[in-house]
N, C-alpha and C. Protein backbone atom coordinates (compact mmCIF):
# COMPACT_ATOMS: atom_id res chain seq x y z
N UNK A 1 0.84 -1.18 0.00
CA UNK A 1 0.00 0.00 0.00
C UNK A 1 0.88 1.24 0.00
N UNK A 2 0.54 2.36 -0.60
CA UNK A 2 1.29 3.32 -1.12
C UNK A 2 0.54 4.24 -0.07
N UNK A 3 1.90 4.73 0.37
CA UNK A 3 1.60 5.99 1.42
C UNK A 3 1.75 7.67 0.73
N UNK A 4 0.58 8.30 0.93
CA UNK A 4 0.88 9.67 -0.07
C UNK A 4 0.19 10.63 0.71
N UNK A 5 0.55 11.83 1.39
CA UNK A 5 -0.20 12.99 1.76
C UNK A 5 0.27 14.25 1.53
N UNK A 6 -0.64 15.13 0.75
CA UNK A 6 0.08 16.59 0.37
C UNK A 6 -0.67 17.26 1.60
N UNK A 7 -0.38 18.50 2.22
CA UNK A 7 -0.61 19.19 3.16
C UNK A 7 -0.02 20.65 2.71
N UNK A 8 -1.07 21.67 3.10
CA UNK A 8 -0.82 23.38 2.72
C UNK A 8 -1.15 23.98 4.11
N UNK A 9 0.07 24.24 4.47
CA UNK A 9 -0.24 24.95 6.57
C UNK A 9 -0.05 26.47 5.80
N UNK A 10 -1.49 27.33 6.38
CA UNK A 10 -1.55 28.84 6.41
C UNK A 10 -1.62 29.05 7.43
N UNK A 11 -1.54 31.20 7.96
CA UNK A 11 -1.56 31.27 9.12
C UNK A 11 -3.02 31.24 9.35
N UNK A 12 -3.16 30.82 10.72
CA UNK A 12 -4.45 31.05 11.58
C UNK A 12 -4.90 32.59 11.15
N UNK A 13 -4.02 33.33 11.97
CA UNK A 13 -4.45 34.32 12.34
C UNK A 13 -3.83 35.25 10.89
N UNK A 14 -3.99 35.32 9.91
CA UNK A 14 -3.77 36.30 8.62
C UNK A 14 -4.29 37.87 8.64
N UNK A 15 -5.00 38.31 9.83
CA UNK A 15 -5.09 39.97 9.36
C UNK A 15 -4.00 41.03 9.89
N UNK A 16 -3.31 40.22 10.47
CA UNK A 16 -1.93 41.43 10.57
C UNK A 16 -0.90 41.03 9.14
N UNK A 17 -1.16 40.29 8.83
CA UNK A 17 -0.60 39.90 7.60
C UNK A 17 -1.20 40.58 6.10
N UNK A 18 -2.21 40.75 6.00
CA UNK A 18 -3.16 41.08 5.45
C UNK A 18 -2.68 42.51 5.31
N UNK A 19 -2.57 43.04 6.11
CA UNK A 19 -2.67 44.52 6.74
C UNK A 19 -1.35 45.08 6.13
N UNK A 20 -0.17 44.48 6.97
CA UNK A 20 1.27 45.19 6.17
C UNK A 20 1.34 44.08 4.70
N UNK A 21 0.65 43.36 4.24
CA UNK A 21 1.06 43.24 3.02
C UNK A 21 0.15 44.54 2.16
N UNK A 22 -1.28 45.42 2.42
CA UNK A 22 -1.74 46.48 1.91
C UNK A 22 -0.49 47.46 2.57
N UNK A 23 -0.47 47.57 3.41
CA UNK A 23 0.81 48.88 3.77
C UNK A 23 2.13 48.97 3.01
N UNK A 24 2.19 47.33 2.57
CA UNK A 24 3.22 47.58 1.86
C UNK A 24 3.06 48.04 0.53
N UNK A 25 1.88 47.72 -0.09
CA UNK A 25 1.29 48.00 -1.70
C UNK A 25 1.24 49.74 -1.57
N UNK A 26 0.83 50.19 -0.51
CA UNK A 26 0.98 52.02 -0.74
C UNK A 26 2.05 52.38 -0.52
N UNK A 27 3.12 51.86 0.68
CA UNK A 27 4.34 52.62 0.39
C UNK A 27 5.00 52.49 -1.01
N UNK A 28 4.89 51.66 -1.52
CA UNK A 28 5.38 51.34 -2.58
C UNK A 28 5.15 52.37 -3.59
N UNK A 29 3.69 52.87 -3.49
CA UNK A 29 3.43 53.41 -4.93
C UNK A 29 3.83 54.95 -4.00
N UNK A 30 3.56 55.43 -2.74
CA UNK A 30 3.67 56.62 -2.12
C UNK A 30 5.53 57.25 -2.72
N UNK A 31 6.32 56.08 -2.01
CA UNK A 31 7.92 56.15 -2.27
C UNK A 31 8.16 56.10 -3.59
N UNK A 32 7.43 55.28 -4.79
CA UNK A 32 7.93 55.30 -5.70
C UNK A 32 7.66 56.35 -6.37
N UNK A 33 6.22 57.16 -6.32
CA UNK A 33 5.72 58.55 -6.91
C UNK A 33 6.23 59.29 -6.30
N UNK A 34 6.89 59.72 -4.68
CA UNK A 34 7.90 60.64 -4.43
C UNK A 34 8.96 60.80 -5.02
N UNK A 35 9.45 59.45 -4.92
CA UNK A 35 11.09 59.54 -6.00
C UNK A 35 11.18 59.89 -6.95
N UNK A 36 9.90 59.51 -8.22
CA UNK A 36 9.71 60.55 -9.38
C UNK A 36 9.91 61.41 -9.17
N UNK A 37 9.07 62.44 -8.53
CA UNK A 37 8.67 63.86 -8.78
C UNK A 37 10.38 64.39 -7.30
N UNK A 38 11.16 63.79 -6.66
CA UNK A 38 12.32 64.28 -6.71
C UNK A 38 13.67 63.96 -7.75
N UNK A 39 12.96 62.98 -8.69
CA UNK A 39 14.28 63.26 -9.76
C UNK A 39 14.23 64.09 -10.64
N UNK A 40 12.81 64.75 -10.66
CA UNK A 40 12.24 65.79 -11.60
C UNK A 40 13.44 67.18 -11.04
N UNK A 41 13.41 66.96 -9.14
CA UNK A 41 14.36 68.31 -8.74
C UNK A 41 15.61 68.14 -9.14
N UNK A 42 15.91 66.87 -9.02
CA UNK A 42 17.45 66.30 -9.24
C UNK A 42 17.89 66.75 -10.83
N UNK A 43 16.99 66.60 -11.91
CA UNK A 43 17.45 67.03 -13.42
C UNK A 43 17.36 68.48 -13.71
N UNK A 44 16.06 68.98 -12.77
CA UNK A 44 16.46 70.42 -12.98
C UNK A 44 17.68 71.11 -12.61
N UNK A 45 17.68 70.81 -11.04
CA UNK A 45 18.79 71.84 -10.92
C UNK A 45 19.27 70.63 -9.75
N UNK A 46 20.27 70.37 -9.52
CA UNK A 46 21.30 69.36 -9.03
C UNK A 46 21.67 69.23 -7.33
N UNK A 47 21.00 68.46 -6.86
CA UNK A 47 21.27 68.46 -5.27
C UNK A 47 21.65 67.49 -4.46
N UNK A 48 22.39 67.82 -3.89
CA UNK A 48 23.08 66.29 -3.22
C UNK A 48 21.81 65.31 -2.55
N UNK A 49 21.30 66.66 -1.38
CA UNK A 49 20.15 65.88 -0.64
C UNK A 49 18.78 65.12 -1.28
N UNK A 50 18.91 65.96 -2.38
CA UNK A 50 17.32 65.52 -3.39
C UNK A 50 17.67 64.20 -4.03
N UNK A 51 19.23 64.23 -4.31
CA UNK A 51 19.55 62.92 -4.89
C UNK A 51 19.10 61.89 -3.84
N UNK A 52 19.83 62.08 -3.08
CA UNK A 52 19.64 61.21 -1.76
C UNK A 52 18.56 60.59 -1.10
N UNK A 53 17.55 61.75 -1.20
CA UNK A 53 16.58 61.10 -1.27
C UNK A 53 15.67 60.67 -2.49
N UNK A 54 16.00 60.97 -3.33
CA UNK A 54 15.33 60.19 -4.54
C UNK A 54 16.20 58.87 -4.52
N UNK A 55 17.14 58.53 -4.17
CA UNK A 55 17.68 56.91 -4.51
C UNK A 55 16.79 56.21 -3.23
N UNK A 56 16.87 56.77 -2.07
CA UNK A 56 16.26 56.60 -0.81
C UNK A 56 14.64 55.57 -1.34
N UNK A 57 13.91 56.98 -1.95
CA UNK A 57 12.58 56.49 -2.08
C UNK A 57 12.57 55.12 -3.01
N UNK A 58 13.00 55.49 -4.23
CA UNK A 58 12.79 54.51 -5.13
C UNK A 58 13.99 53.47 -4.61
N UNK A 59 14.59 53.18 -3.97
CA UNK A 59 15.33 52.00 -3.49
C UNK A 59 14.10 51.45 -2.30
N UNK A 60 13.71 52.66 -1.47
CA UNK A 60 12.75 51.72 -0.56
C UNK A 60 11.64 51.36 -1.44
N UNK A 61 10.76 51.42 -2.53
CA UNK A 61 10.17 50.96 -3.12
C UNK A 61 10.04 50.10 -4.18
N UNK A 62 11.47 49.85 -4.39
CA UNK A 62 11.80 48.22 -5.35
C UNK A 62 11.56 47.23 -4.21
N UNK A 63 12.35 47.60 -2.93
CA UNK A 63 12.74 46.50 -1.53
C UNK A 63 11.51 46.05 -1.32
N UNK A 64 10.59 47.11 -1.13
CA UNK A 64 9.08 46.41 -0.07
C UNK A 64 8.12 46.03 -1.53
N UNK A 65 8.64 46.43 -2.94
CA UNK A 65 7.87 45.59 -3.83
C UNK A 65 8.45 44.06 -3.67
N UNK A 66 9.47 43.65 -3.98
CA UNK A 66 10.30 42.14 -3.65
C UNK A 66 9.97 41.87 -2.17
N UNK A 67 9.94 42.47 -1.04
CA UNK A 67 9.52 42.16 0.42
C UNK A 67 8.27 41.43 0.24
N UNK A 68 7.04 41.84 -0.38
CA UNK A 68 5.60 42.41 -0.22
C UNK A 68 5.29 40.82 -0.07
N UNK A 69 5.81 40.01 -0.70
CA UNK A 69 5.23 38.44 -0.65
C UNK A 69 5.38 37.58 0.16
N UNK A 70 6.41 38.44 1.28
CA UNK A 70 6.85 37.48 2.22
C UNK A 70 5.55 37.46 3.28
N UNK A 71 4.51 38.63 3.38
CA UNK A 71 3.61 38.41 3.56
C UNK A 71 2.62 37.60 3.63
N UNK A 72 2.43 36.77 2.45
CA UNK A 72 1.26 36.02 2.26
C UNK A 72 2.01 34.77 1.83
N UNK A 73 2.68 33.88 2.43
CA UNK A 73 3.58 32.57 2.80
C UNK A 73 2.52 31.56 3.30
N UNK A 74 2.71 30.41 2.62
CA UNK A 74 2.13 29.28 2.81
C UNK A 74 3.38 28.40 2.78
N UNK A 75 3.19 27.12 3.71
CA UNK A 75 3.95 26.14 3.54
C UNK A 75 3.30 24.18 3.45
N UNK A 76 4.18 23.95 2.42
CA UNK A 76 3.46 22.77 1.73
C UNK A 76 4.77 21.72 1.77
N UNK A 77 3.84 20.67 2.43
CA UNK A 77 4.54 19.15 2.60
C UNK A 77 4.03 18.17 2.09
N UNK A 78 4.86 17.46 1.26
CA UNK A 78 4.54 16.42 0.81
C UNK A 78 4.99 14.83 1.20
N UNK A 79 4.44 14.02 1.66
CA UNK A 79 4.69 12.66 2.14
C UNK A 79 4.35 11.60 0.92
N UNK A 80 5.33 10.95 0.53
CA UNK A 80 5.08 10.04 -0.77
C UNK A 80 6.66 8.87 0.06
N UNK A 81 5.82 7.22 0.74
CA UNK A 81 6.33 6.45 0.85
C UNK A 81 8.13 6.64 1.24
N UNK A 82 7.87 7.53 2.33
CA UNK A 82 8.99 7.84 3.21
C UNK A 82 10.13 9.08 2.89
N UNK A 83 9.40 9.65 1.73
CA UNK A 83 10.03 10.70 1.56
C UNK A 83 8.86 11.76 1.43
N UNK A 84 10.19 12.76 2.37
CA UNK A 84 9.18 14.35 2.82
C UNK A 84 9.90 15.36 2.11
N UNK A 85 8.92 16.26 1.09
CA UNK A 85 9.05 17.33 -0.03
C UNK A 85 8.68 18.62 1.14
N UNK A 86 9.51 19.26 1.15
CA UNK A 86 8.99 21.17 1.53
C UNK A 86 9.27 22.01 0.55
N UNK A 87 7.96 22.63 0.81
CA UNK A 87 7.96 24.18 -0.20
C UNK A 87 7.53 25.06 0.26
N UNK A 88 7.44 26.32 0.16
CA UNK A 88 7.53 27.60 0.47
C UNK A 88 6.49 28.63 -0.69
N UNK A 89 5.08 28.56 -0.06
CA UNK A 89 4.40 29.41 -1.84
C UNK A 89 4.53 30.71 -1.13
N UNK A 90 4.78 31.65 -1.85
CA UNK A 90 4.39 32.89 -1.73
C UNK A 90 3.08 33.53 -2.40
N UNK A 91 2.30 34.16 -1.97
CA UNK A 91 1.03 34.85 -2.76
C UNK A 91 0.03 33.78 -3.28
N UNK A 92 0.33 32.36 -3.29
CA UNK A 92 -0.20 31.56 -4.29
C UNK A 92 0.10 31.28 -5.74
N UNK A 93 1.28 32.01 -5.73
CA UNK A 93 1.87 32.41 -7.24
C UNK A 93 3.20 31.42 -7.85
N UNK A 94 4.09 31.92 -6.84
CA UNK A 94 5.35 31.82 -6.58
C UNK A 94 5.86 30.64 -5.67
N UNK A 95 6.77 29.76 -6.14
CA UNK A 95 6.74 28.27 -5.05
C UNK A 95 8.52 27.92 -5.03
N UNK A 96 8.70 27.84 -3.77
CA UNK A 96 10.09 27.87 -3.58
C UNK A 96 10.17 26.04 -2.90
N UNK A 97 11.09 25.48 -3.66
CA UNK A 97 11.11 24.20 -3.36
C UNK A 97 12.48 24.17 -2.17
N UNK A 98 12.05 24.09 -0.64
CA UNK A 98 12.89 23.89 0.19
C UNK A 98 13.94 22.98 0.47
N UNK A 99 13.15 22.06 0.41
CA UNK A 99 14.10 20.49 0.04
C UNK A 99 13.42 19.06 0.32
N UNK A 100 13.71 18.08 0.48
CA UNK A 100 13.59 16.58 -0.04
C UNK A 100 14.04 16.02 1.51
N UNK A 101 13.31 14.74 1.97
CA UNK A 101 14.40 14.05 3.08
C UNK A 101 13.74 12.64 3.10
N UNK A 102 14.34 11.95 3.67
CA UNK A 102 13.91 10.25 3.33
C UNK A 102 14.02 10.49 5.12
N UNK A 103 12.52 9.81 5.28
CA UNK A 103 12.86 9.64 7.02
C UNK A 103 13.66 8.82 7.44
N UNK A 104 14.01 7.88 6.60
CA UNK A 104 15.08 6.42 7.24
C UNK A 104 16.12 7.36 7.69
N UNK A 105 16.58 8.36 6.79
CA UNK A 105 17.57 8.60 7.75
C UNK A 105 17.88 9.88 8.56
N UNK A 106 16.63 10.13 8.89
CA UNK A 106 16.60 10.69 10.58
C UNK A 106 16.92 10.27 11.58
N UNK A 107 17.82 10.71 12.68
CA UNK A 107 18.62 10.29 13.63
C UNK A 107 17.56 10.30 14.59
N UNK A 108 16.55 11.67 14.92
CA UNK A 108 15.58 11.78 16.15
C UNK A 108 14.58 12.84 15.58
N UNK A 109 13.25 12.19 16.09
CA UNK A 109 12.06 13.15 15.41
C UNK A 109 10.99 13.10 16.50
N UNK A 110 10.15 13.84 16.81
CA UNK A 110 9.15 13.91 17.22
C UNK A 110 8.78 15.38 17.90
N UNK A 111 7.18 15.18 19.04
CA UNK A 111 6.79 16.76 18.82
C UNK A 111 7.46 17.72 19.56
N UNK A 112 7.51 18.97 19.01
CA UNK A 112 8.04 20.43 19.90
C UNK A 112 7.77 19.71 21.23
N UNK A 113 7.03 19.44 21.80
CA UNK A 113 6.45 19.83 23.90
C UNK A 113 7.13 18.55 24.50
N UNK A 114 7.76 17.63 23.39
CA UNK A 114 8.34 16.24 24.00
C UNK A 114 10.09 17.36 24.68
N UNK A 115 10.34 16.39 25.71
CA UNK A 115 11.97 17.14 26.34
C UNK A 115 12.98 16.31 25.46
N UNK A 116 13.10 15.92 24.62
CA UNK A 116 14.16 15.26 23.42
C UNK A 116 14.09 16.66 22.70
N UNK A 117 13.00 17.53 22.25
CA UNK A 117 13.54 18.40 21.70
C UNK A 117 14.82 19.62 22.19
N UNK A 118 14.13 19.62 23.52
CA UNK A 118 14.89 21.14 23.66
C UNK A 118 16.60 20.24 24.28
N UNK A 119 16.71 19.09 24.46
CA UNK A 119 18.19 18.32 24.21
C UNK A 119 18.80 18.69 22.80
N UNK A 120 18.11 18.43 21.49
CA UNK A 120 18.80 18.77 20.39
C UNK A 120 19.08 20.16 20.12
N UNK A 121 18.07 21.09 20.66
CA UNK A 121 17.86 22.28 20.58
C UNK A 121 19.48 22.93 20.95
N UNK A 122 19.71 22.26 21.94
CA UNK A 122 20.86 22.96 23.43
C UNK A 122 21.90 22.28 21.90
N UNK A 123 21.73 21.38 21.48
CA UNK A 123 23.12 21.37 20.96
C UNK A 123 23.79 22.39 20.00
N UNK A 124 25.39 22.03 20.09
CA UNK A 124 26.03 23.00 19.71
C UNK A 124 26.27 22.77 18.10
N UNK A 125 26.14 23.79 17.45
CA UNK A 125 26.26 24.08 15.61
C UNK A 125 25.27 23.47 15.27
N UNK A 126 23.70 23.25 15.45
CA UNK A 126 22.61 22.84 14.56
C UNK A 126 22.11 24.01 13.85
N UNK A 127 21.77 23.35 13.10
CA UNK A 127 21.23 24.19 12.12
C UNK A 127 19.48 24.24 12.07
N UNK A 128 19.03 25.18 12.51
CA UNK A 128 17.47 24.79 12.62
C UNK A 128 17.07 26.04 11.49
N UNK A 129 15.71 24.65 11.06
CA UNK A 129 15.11 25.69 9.90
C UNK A 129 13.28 25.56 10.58
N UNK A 130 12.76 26.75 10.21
CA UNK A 130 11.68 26.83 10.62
C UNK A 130 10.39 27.23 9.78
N UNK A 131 9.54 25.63 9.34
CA UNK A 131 8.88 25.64 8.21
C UNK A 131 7.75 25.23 8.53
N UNK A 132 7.48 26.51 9.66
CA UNK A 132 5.52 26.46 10.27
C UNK A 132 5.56 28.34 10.35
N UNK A 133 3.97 28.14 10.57
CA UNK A 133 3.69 29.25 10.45
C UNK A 133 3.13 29.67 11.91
N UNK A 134 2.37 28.48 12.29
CA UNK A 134 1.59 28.61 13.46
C UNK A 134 2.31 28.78 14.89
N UNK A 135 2.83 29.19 15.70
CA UNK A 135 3.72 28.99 16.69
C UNK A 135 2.88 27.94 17.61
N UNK A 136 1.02 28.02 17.85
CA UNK A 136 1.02 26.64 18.92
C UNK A 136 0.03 25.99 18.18
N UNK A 137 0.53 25.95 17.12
CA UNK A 137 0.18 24.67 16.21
C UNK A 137 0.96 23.19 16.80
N UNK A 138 0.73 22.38 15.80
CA UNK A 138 1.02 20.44 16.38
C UNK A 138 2.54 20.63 15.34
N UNK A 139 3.61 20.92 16.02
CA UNK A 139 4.67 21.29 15.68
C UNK A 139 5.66 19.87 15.75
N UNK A 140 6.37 19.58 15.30
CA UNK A 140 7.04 18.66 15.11
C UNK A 140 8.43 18.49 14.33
N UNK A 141 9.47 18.17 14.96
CA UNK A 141 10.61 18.60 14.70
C UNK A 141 11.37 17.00 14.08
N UNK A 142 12.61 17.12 13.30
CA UNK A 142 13.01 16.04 12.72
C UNK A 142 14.58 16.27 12.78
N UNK A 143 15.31 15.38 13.56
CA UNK A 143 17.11 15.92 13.54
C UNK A 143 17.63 14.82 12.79
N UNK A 144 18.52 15.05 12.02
CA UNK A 144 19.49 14.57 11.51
C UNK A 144 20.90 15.21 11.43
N UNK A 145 21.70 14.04 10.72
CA UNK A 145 23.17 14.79 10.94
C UNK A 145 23.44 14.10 8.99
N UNK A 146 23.84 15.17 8.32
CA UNK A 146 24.25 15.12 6.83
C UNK A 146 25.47 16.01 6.27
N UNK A 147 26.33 15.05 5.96
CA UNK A 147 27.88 15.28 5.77
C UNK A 147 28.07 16.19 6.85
N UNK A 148 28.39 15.59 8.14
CA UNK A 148 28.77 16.21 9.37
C UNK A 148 28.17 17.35 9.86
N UNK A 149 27.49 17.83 9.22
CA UNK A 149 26.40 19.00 9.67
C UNK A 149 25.36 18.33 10.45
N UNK A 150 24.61 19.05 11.84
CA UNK A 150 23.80 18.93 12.51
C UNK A 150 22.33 19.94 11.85
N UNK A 151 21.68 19.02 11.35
CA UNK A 151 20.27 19.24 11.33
C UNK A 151 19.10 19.48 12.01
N UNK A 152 18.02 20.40 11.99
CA UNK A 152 16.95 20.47 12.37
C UNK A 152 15.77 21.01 11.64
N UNK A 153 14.63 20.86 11.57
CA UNK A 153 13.86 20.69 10.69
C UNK A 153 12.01 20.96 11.80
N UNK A 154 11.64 21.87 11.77
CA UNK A 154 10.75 22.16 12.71
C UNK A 154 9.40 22.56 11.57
N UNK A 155 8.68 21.35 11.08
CA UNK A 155 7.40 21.43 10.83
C UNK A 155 5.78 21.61 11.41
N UNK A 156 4.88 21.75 10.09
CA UNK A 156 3.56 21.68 11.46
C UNK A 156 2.57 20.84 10.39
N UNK A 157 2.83 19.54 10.74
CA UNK A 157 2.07 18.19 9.97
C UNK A 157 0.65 17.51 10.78
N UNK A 158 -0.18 17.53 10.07
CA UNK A 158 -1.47 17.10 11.15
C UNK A 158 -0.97 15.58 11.42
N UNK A 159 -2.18 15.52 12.46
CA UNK A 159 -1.57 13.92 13.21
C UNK A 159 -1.74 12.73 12.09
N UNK A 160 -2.43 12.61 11.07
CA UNK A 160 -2.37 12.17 10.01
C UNK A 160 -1.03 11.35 9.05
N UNK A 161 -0.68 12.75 8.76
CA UNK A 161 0.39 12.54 8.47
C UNK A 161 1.77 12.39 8.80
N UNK A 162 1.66 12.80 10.22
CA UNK A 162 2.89 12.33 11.64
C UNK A 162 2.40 10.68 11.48
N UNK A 163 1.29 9.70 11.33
CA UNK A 163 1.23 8.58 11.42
C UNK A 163 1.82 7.80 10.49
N UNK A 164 1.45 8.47 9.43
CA UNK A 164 1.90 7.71 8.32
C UNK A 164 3.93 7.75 8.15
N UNK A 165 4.31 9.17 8.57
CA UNK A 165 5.63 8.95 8.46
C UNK A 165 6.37 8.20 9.69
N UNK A 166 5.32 7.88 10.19
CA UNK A 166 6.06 6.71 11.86
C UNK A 166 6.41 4.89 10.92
N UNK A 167 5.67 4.95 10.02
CA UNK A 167 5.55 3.83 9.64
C UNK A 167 7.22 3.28 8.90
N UNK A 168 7.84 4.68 8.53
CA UNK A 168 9.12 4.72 7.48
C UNK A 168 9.97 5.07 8.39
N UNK A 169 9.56 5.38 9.89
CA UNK A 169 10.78 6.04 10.85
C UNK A 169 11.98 4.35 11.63
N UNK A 170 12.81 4.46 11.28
CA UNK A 170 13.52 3.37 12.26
C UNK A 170 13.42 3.06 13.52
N UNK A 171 13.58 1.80 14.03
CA UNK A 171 12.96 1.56 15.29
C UNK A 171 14.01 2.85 16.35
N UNK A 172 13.33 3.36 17.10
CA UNK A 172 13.61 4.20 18.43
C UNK A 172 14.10 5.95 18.09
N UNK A 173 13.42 5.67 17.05
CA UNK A 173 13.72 7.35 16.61
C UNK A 173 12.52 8.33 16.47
N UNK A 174 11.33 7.83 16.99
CA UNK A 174 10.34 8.32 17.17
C UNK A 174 10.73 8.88 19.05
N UNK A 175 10.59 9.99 19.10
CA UNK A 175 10.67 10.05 20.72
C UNK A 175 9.48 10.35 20.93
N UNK A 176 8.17 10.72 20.54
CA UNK A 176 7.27 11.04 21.60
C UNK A 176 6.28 12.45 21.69
């Protein structure tokens, strides 16, 4: 039997999100129509400060146009017969493929509130990546060690699909 679950974690709570991703759509056009109408001063007649702030505006309004999507972030896992896919959508548009992992070879996995986590946590040079949105969401963390690097891997998978990847986990690497 073939094990397969796709999963899309949004935030709960999206209207502060909501909010500076519109705040960001007016500064954008506010900074970028200021910076015009100061390069208009800058070609007439030549000023250090007008320059300054004309690179000012229209530099802050390329940034929070490229920023603006970090706003509206979804994250998507895929479980297909012991291997786990992460991605990263932005806007619904845009999809950043995080990476690939075969649970066999996870060293130690299980949830945030178990005390095995905050042991890996304390260790020294891991590398933790953090691919939830929810902070007290059903959080669940996965360590490994790959070409001598210390891994960590802090998802938010319904109990569903925490079952199905117990099935591909090696005996005693489930903690709990």
């Amino acid at each position: 039997m073939d094990y397969f679950k796709e999963e899309v974690v949004t935030a709960r709570n999206s209207m502060l999100n909501s909010i500076l991703y519109m705040l960001c759509w007016v500064f954008v056009v506010v900074l970028g129509l200021y910076g015009m109408l100061m390069m208009q001063v800058v070609f007439y007649a030549f000023n250090l400060a007008a320059l300054l702030i004309t690179v000012f505006c229209i530099g802050g309004a390329v940034l929070l146009f490229f920023f603006k999507d970090n706003f509206k972030v979804e994250f998507e896992y895929a479980f297909t017969n012991g291997s786990l896919d992460f991605a990263k959508v932005m806007r619904g548009a845009r999809r950043k493929e995080l990476g690939s992992m075969n649970v066999a070879n996870v060293s130690a996995c299980g949830h945030v509130a178990h005390d095995s986590f905050r042991k890996f946590l304390a260790m020294k040079d891991v590398q933790k990546r953090n691919w939830f949105l929810n902070r007290d969401g059903n959080l669940f963390y996965f360590y490994y060690v790959k070409e001598n690097q210390k891994h960590m891997i802090i998802i938010e998978p319904s109990e569903e699909m925490i079952d199905m990847i117990r099935h591909y986990l090696p005996v005693g690497v489930y903690q709990g």
